[in-house]
N, C-alpha and C. Protein backbone atom coordinates (compact mmCIF):
# COMPACT_ATOMS: atom_id res chain seq x y z
N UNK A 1 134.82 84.60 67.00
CA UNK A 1 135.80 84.08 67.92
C UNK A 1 135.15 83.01 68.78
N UNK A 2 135.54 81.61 69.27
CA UNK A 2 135.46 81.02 70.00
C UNK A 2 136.33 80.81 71.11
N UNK A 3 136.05 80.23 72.27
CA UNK A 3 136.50 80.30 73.55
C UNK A 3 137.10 79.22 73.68
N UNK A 4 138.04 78.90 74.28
CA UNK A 4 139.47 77.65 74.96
C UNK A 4 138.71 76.54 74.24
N UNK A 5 137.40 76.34 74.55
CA UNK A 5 136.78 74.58 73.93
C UNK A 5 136.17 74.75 72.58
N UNK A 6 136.24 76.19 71.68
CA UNK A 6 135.85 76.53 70.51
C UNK A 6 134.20 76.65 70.81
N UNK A 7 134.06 77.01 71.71
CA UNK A 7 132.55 77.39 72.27
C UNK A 7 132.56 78.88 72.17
N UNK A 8 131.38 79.53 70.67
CA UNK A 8 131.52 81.14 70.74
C UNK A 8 130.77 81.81 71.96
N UNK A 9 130.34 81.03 72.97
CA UNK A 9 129.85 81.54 74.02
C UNK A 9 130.49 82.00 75.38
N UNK A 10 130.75 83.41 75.90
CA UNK A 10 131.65 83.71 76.70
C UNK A 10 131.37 83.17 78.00
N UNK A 11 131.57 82.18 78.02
CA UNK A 11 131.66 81.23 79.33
C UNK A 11 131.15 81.97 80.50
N UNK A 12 131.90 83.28 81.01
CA UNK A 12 131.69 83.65 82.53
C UNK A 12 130.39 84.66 82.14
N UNK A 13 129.43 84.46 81.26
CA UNK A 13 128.28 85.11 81.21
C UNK A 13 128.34 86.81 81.05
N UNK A 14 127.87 87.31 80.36
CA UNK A 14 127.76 89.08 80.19
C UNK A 14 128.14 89.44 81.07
N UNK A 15 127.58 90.97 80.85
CA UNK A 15 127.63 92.15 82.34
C UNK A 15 126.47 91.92 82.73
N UNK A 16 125.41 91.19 82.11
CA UNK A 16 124.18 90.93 83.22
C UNK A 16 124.19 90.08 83.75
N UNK A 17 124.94 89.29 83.80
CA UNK A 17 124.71 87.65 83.97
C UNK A 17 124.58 86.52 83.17
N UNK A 18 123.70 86.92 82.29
CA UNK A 18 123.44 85.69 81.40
C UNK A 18 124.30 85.40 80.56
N UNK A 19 124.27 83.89 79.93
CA UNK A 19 125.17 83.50 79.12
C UNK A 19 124.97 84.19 77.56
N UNK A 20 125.86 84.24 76.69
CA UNK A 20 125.49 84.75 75.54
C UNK A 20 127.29 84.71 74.94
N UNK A 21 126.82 84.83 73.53
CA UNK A 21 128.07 85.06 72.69
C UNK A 21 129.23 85.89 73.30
N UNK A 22 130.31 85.90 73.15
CA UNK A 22 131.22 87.42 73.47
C UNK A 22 131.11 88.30 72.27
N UNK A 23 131.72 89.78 72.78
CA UNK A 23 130.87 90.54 72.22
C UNK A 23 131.87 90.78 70.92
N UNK A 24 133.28 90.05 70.55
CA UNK A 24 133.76 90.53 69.48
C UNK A 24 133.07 89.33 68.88
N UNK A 25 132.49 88.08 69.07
CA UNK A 25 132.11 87.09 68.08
C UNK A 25 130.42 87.94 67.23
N UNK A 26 129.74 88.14 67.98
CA UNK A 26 128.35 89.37 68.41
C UNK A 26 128.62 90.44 67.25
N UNK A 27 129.87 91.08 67.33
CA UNK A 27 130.17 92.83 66.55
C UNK A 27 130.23 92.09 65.38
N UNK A 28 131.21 91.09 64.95
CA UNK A 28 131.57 90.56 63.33
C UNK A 28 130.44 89.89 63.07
N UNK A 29 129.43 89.26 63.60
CA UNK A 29 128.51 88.75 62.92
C UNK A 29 127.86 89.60 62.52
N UNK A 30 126.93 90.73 63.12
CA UNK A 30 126.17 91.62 62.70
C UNK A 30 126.96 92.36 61.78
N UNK A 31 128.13 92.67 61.55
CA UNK A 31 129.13 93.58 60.62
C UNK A 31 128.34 93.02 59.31
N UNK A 32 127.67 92.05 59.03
CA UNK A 32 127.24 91.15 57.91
C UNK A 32 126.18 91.80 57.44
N UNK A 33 125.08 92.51 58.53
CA UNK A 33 124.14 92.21 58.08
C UNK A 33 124.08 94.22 57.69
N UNK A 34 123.43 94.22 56.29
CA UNK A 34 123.65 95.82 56.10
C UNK A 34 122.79 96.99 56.52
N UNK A 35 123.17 98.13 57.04
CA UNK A 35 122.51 98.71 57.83
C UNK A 35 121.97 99.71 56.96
N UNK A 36 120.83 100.66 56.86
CA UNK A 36 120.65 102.12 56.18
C UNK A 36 121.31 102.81 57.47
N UNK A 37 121.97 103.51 56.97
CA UNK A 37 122.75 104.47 58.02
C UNK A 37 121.30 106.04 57.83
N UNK A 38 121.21 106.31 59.40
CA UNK A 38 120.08 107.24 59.71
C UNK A 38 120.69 108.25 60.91
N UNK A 39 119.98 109.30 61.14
CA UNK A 39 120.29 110.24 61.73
C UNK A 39 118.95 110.56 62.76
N UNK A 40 118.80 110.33 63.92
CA UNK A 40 117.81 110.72 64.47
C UNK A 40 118.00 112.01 65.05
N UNK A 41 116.79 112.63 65.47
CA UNK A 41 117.03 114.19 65.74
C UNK A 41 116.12 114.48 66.80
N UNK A 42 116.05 115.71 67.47
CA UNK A 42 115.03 116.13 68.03
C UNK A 42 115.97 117.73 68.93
N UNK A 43 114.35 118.29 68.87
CA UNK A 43 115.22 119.59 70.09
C UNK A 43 114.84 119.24 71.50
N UNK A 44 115.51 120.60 72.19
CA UNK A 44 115.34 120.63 73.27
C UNK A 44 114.61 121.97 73.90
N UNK A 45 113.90 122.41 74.89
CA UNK A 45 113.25 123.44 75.39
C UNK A 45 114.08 124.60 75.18
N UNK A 46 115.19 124.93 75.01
CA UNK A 46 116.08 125.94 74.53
C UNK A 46 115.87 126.19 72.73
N UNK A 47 115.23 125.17 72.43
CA UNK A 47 115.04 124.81 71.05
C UNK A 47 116.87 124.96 69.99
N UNK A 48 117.90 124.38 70.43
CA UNK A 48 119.00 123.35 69.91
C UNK A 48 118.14 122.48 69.94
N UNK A 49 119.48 122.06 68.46
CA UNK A 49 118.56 120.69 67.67
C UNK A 49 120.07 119.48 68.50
N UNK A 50 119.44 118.48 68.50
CA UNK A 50 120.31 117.19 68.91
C UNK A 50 120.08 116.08 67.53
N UNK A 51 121.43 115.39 67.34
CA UNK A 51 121.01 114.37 66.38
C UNK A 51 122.05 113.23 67.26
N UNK A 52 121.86 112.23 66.14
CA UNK A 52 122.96 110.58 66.43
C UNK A 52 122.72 109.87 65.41
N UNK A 53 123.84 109.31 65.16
CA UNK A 53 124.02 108.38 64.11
C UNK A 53 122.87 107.23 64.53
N UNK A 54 122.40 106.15 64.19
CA UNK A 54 121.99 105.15 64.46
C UNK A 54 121.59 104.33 63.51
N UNK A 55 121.82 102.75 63.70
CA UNK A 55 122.20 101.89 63.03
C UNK A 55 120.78 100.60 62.90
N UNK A 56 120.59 100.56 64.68
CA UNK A 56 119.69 99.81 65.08
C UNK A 56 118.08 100.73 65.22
N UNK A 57 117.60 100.51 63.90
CA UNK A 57 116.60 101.19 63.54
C UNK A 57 115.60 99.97 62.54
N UNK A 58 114.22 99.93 62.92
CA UNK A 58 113.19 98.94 61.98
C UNK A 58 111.91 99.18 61.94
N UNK A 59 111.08 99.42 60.86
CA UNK A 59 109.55 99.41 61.11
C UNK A 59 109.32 98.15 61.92
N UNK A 60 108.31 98.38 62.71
CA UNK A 60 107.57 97.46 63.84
C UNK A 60 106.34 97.22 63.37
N UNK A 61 105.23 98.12 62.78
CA UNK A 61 104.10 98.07 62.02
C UNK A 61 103.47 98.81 61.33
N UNK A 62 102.73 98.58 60.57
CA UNK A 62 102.18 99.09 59.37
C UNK A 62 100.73 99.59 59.94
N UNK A 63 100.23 99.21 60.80
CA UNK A 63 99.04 99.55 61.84
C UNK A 63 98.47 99.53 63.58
N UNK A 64 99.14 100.45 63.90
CA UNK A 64 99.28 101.86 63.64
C UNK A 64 100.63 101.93 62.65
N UNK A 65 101.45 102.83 62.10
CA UNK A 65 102.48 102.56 61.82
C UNK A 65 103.53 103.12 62.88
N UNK A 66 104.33 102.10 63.39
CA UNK A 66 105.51 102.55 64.15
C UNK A 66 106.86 101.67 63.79
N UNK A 67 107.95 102.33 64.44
CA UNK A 67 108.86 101.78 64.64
C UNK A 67 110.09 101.81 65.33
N UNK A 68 110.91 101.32 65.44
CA UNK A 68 111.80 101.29 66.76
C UNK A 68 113.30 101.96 66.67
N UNK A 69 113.83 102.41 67.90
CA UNK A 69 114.98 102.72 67.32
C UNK A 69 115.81 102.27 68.68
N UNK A 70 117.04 101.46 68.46
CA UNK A 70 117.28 101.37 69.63
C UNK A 70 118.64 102.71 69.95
N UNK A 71 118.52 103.30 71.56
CA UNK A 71 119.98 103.87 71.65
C UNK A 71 120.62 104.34 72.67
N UNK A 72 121.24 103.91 73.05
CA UNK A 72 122.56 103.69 74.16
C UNK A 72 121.98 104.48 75.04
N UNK A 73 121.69 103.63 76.72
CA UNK A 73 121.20 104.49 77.89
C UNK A 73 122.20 105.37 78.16
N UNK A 74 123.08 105.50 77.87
CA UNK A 74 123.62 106.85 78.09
C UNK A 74 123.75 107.92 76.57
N UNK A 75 122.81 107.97 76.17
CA UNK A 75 123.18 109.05 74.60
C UNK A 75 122.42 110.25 75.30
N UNK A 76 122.66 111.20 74.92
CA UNK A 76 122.59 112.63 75.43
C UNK A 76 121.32 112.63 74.46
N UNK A 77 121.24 112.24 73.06
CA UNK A 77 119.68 112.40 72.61
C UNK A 77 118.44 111.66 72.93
N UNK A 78 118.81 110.33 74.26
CA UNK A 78 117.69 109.62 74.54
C UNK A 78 117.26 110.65 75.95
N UNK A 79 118.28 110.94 76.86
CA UNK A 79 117.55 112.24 77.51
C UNK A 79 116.83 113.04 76.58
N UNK A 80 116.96 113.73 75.50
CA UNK A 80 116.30 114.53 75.21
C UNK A 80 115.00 114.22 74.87
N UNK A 81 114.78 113.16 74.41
CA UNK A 81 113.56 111.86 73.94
C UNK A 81 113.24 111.73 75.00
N UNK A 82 113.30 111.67 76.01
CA UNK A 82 112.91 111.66 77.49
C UNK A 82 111.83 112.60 77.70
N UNK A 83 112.64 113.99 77.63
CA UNK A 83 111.43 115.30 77.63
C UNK A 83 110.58 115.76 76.75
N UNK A 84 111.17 115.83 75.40
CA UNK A 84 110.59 115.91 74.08
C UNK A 84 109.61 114.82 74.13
N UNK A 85 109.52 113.86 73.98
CA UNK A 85 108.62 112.64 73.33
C UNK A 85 108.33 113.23 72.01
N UNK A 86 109.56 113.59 70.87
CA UNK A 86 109.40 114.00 69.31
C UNK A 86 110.40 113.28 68.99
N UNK A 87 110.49 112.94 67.98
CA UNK A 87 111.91 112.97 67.56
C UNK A 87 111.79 112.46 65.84
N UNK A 88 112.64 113.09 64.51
CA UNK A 88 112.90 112.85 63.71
C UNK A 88 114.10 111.73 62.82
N UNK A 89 113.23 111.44 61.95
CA UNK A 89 114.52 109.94 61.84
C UNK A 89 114.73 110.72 59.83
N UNK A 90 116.23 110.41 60.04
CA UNK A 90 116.30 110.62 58.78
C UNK A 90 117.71 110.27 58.25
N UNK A 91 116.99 109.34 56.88
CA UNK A 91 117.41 108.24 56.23
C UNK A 91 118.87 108.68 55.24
N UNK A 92 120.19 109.08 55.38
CA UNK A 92 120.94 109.63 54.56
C UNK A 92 121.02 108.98 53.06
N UNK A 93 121.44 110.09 52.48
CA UNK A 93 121.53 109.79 51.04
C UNK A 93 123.15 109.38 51.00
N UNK A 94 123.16 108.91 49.72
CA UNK A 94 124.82 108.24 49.11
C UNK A 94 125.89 109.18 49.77
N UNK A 95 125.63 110.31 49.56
CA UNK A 95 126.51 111.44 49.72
C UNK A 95 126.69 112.31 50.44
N UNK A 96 125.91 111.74 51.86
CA UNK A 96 126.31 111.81 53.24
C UNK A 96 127.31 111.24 54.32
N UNK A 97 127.87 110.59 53.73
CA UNK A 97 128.43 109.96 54.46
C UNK A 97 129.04 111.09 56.06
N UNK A 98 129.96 112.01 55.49
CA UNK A 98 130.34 113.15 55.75
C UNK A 98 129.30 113.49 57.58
N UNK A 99 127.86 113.33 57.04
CA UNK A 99 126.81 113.60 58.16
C UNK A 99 126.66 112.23 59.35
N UNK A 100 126.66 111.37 58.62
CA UNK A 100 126.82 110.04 59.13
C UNK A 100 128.27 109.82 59.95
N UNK A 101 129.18 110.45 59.88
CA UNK A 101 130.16 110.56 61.04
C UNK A 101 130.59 111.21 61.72
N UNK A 102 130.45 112.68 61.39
CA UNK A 102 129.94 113.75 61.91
C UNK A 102 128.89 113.35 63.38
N UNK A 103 127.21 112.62 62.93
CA UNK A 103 126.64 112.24 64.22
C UNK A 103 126.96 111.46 65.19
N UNK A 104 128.12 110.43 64.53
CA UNK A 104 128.18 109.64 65.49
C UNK A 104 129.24 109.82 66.22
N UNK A 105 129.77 110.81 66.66
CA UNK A 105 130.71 111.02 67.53
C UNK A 105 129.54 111.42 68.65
N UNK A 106 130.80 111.55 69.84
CA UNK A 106 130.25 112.03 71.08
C UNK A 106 129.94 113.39 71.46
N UNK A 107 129.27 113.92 72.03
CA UNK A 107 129.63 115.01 72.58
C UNK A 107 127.95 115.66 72.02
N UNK A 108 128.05 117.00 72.37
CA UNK A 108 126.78 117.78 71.60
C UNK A 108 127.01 119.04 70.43
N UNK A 109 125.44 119.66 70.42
CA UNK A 109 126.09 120.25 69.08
C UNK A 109 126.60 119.72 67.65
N UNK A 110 126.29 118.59 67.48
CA UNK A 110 126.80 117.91 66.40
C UNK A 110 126.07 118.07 65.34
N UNK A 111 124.80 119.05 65.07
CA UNK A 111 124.60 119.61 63.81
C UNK A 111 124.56 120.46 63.78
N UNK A 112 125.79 121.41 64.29
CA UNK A 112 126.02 122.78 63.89
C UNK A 112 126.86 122.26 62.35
N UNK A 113 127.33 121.15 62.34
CA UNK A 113 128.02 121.49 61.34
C UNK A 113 127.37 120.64 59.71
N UNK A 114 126.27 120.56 59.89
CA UNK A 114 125.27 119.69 59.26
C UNK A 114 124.27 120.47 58.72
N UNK A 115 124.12 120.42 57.52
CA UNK A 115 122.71 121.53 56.68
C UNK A 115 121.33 120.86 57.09
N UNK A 116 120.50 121.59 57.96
CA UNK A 116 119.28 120.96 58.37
C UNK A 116 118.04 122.43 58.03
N UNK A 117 117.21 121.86 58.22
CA UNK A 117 116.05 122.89 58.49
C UNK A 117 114.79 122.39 59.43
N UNK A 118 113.84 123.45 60.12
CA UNK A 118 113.39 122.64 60.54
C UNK A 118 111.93 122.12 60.14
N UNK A 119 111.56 121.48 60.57
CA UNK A 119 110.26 120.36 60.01
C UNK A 119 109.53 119.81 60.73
N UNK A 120 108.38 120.65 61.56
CA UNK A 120 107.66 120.84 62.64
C UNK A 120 107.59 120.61 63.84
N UNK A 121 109.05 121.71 63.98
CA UNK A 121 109.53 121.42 65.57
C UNK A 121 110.79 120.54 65.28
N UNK A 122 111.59 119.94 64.42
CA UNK A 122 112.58 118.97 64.48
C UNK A 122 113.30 119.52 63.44
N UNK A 123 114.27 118.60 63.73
CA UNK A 123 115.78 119.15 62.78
C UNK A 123 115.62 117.58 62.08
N UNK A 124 115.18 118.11 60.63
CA UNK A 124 115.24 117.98 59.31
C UNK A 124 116.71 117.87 58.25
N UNK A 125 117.46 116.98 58.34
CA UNK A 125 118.51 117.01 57.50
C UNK A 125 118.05 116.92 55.98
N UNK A 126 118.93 118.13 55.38
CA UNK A 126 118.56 118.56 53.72
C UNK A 126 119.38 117.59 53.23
N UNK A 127 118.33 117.34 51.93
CA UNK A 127 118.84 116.06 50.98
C UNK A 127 119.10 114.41 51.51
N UNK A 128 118.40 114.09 52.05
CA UNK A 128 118.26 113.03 53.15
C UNK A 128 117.70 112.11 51.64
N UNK A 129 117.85 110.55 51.86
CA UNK A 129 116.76 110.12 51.24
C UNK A 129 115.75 109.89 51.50
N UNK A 130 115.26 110.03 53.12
CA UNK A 130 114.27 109.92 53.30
C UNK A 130 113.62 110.31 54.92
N UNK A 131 112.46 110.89 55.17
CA UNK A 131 112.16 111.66 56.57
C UNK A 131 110.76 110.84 57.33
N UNK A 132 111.10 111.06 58.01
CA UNK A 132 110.12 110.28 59.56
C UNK A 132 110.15 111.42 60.42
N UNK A 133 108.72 111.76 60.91
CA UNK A 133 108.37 112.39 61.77
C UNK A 133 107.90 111.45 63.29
N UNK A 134 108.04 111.54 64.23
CA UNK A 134 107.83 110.70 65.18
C UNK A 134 107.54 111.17 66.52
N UNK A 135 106.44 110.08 67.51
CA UNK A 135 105.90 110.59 68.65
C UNK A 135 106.46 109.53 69.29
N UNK A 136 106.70 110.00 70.39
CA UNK A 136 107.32 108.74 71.22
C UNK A 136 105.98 107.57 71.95
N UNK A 137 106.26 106.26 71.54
CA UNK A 137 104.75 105.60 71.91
C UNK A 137 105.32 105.15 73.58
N UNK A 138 106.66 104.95 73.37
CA UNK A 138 106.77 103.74 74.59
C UNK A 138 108.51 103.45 74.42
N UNK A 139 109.00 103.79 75.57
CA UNK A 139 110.96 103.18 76.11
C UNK A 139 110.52 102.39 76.98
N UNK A 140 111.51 101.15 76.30
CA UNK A 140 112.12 99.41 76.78
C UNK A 140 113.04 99.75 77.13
N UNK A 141 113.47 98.82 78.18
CA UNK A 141 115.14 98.45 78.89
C UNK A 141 115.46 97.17 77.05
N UNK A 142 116.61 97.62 76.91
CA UNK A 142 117.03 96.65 75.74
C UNK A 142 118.32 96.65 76.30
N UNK A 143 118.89 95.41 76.89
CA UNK A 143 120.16 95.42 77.25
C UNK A 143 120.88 96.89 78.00
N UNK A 144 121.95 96.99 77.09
CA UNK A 144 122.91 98.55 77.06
C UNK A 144 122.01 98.90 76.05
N UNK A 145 121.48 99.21 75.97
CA UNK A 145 120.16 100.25 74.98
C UNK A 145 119.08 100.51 75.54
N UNK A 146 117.86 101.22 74.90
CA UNK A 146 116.81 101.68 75.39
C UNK A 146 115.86 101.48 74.08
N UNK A 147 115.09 100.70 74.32
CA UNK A 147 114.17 100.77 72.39
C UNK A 147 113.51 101.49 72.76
N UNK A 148 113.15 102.89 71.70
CA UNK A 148 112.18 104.02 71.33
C UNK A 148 111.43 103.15 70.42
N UNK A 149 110.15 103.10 70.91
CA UNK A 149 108.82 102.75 69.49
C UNK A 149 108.20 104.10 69.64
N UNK A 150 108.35 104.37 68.24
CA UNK A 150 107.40 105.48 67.80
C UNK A 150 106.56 105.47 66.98
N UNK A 151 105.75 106.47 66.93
CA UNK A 151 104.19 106.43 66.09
C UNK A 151 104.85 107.60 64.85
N UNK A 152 104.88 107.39 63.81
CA UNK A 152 104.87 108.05 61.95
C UNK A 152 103.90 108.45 62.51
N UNK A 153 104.61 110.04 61.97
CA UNK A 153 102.73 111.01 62.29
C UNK A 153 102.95 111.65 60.99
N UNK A 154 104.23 111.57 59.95
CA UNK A 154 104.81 112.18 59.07
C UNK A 154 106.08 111.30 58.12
N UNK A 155 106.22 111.79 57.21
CA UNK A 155 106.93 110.83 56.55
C UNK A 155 107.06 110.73 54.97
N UNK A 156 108.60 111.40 54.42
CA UNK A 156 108.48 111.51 52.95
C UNK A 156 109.64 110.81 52.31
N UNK A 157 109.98 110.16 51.50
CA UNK A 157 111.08 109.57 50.83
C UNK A 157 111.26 110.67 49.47
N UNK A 158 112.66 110.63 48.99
CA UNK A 158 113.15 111.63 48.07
C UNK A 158 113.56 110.51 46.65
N UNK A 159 113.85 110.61 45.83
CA UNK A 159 114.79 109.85 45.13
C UNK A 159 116.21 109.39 45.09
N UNK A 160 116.82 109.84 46.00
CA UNK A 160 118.54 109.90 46.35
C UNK A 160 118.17 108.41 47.07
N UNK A 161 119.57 108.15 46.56
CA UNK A 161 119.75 106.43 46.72
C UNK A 161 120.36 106.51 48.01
N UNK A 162 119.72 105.58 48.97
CA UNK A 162 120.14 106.14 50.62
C UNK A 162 121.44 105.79 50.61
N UNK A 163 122.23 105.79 51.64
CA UNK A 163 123.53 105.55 52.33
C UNK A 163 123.25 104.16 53.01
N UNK A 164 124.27 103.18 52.93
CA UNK A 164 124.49 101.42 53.65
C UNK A 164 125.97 101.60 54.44
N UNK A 165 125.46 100.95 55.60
CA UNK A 165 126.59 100.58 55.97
C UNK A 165 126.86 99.05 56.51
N UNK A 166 128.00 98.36 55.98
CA UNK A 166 127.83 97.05 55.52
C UNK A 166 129.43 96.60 55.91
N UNK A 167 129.45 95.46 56.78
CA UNK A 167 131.31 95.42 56.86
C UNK A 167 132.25 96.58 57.59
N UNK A 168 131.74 96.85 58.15
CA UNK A 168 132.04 98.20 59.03
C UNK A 168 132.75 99.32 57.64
N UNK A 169 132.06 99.89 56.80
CA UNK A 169 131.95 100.64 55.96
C UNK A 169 131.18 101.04 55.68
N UNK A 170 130.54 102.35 54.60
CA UNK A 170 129.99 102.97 54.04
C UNK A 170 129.44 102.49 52.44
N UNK A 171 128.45 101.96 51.97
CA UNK A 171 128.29 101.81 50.59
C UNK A 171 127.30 102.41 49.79
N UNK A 172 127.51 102.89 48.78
CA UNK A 172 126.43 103.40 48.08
C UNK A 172 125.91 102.09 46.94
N UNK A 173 124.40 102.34 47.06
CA UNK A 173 123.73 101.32 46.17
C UNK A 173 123.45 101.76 45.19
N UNK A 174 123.67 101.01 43.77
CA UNK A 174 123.43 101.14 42.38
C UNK A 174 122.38 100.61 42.00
């Protein structure tokens, strides 16, 4: 979308101030770019498991190995990442989708209804394509987000062809 002079920049500047795109020109561009749809996890001192969908997820490095996850200063699982400093990332398979919307709603409790086990100290989703174990290195202010960099202390890939989400949809890769 562009603005009155076809300028995609929202003239009266963000919620921070600064100038930048508006945010429906912002949502459809990235709609482009394809996501592995993931599930991050972790418990809490009651030991309930917490998960969330998340989208904005990337290795950062190969030495040490870490990587980032960004997620909404208000998500009920970045408090928990708060106290914990654990947390599990895990990569859905084709035929999750089901889990993948399931997390991303609001609220808690959202893998009671999700087959997990756990996997040293974390909630482990079964048949995943792929698992990350994680220490919390370091939380950024990222806009309306919070980037988690974490340190791989663990980490296994399966053969199940992960889950994409691409175009505000779900795709499985062939």
């Amino acid at each position: 979308m562009r603005g009155a002079n076809g300028d995609p920049r929202n003239g009266n500047g963000n919620a921070n101030g600064s100038a930048g795109v508006n945010f429906e020109s912002f949502a459809e561009t990235f709609s482009q770019v394809p996501q592995a749809v993931t599930v991050v996890t972790t418990k809490n001192g009651d030991n309930s498991a917490h998960g969330t969908t998340v989208s904005a997820i990337c290795s950062l490095s190969a030495d040490p190995p870490l990587l980032l996850v960004a997620l909404d200063r208000g998500s009920d699982l970045l408090k928990q990442l708060r106290k914990t400093r654990r947390f599990g990332v895990n990569l859905l398979a084709a035929d999750q989708q089901d889990v993948g919307l399931t997390c991303a709603k609001k609220g808690e409790n959202k893998l009671e209804a999700v087959s997990w086990e756990d996997d040293g100290g974390l909630p482990r989703i079964k048949d995943a394509a792929a698992w990350l174990e994680c220490d919390v290195q370091k939380l950024m202010p990222g806009g309306d987000h919070v980037i988690v960099v974490g340190l791989v202390i663990a980490c296994e890939a399966s053969q199940n062809v992960p889950l994409v989400y691409h175009r505000r949809q779900f795709l499985q890769l062939t």
